[in-house]
Structure formats: C-alpha cells, structure tokens
C-alpha atoms as a PDB file:
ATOM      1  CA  UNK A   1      -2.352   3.600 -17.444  1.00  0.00           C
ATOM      2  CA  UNK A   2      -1.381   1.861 -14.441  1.00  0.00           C
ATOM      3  CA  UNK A   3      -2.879   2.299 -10.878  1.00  0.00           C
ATOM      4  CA  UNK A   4      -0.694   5.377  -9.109  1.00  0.00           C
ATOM      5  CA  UNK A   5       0.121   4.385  -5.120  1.00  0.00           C
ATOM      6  CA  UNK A   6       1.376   6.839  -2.516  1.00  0.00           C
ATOM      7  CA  UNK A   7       3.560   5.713   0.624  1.00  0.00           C
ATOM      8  CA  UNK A   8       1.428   6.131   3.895  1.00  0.00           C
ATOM      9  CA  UNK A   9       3.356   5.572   7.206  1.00  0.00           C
ATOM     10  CA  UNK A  10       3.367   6.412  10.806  1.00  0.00           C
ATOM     11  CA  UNK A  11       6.934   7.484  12.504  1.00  0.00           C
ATOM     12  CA  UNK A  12       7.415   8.964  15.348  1.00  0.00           C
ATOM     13  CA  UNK A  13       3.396   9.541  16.113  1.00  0.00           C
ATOM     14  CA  UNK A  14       3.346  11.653  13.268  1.00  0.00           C
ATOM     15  CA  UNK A  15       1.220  10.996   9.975  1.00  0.00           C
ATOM     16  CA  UNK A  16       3.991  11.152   7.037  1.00  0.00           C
ATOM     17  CA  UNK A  17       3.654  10.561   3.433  1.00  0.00           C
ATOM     18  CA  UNK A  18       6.252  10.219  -0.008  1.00  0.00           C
ATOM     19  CA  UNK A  19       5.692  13.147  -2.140  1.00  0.00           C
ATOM     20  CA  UNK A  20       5.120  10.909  -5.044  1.00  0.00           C
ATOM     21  CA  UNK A  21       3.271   8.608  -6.550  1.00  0.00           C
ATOM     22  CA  UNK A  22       4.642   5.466  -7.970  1.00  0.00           C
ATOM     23  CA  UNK A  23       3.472   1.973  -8.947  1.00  0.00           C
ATOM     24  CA  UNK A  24       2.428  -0.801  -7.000  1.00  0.00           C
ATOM     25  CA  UNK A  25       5.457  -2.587  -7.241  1.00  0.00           C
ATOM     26  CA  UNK A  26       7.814   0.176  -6.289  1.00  0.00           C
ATOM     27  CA  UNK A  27       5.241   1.484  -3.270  1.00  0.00           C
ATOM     28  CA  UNK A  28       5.998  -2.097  -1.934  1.00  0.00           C
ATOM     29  CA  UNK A  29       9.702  -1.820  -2.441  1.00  0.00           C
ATOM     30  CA  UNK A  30       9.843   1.318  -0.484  1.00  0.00           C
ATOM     31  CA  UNK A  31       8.011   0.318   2.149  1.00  0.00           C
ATOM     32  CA  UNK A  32      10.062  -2.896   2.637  1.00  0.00           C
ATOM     33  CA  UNK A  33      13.365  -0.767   3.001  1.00  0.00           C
ATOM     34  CA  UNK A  34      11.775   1.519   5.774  1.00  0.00           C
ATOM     35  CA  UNK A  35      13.327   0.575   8.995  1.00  0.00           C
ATOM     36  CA  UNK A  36      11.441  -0.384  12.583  1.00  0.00           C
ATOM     37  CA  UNK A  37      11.100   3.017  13.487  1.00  0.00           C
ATOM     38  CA  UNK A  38       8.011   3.151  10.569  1.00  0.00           C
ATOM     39  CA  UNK A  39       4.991   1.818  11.984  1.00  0.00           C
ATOM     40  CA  UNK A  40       1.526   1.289  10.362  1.00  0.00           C
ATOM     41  CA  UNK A  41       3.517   1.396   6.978  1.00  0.00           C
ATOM     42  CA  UNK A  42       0.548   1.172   3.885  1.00  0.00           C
ATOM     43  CA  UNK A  43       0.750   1.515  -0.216  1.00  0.00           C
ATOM     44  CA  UNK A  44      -2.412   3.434  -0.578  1.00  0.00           C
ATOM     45  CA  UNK A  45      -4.415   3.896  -4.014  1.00  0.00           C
ATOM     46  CA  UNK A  46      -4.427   7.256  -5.193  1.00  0.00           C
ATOM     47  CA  UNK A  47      -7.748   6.731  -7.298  1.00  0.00           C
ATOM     48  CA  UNK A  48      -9.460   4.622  -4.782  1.00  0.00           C
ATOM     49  CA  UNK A  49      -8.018   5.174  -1.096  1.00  0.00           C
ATOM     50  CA  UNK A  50     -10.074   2.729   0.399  1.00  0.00           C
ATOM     51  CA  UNK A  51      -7.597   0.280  -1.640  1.00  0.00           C
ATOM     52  CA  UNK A  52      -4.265  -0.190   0.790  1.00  0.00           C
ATOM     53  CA  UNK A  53      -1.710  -2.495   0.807  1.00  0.00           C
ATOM     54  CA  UNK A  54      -0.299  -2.416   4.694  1.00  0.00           C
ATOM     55  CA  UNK A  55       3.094  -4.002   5.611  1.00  0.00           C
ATOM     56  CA  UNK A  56       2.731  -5.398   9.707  1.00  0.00           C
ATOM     57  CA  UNK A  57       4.495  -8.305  10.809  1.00  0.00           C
ATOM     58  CA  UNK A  58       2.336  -8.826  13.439  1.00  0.00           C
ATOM     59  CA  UNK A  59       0.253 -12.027  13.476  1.00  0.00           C
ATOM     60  CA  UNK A  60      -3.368 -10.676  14.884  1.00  0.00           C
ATOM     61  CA  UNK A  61      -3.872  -8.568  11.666  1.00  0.00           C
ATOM     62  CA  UNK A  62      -1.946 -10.500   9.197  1.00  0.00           C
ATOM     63  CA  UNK A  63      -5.022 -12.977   8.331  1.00  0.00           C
ATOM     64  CA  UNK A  64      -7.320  -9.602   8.039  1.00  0.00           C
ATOM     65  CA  UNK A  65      -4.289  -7.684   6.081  1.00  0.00           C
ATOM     66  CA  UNK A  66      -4.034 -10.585   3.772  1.00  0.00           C
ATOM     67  CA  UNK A  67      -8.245 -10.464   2.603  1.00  0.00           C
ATOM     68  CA  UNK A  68      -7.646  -6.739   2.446  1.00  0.00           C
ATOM     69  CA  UNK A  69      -4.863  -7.082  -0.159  1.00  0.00           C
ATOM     70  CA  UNK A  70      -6.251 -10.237  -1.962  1.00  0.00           C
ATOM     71  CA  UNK A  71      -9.482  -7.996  -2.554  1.00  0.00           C
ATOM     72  CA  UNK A  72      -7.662  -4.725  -3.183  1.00  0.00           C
ATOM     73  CA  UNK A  73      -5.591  -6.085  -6.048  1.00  0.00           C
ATOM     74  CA  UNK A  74      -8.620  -8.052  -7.401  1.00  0.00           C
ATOM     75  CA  UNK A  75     -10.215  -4.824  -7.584  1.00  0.00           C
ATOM     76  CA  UNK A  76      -7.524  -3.508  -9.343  1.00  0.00           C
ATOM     77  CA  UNK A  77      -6.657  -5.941 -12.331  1.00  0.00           C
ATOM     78  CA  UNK A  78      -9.961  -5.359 -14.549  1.00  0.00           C
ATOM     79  CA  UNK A  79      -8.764  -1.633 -14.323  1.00  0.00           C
ATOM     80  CA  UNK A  80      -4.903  -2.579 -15.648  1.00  0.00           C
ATOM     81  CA  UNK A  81      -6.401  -5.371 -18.092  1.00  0.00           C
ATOM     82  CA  UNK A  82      -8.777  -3.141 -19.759  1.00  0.00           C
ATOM     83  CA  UNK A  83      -6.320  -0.364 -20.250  1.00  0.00           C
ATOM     84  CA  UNK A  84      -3.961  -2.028 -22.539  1.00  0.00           C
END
C-alpha cells in the first residue's frame, strides 16, 4: 500500500486542510493549482507527520525545504519497495 498524504495549507490566517487523503503525486498536484492566496502550502504524511513536502517559492527556505523533502521521500521508498 502506498504512503496516504493530506493537503496542509494556510489561507487567510486560518489552518485549513483537504478532507482526503491521496497519494504523493496527487497531494503535489493539488497544491500546485492552489492560487497566491494559500500560504505555507505542505503534503503532509498521514502515517508519519513529521514527513512534509512544503511548496514556498521563497529562496531563504528553499535550500532547507529541499533536505527536508530529499530525506522525507528517502524515508519513504523502503516502505513502498517492500510492500509490493
């Protein structure tokens, strides 16, 4: 079974959330199509929460963003591979 993601986001000051959970792939589709309004947009992993994928254009975090997500997905493949 694949890793199950929920969309995390900030709009408005207010904590919000999709109802669902999806796959990684999708969680990143979704949060690509949210407009400017969505700050502090993240893909976070239902079974380990700690594991987040963030989207922020900004250049201060995107060095610290980009560890984050190379070790989160790391993380994440022995748990795909030995599943199949």
């Amino acid at each position: 079974m694949d890793d199950i993601w929920m969309l995390a986001f900030i709009f408005n000051g207010l904590i919000g959330a999709a109802g669902n959970t999806m796959p990684l792939k999708q969680c990143e589709a979704w949060a690509r199509e949210l407009g400017p309004n969505f700050t502090y947009v993240t893909c976070v992993n239902v079974k380990d929460p700690t594991c987040r994928v963030y989207r922020d254009p900004s250049t201060e975090l995107r060095e610290w963003q980009q560890d984050l997500e190379k070790r989160c997905r790391r993380r994440i493949k022995p748990q795909k591979d030995s599943n199949q």
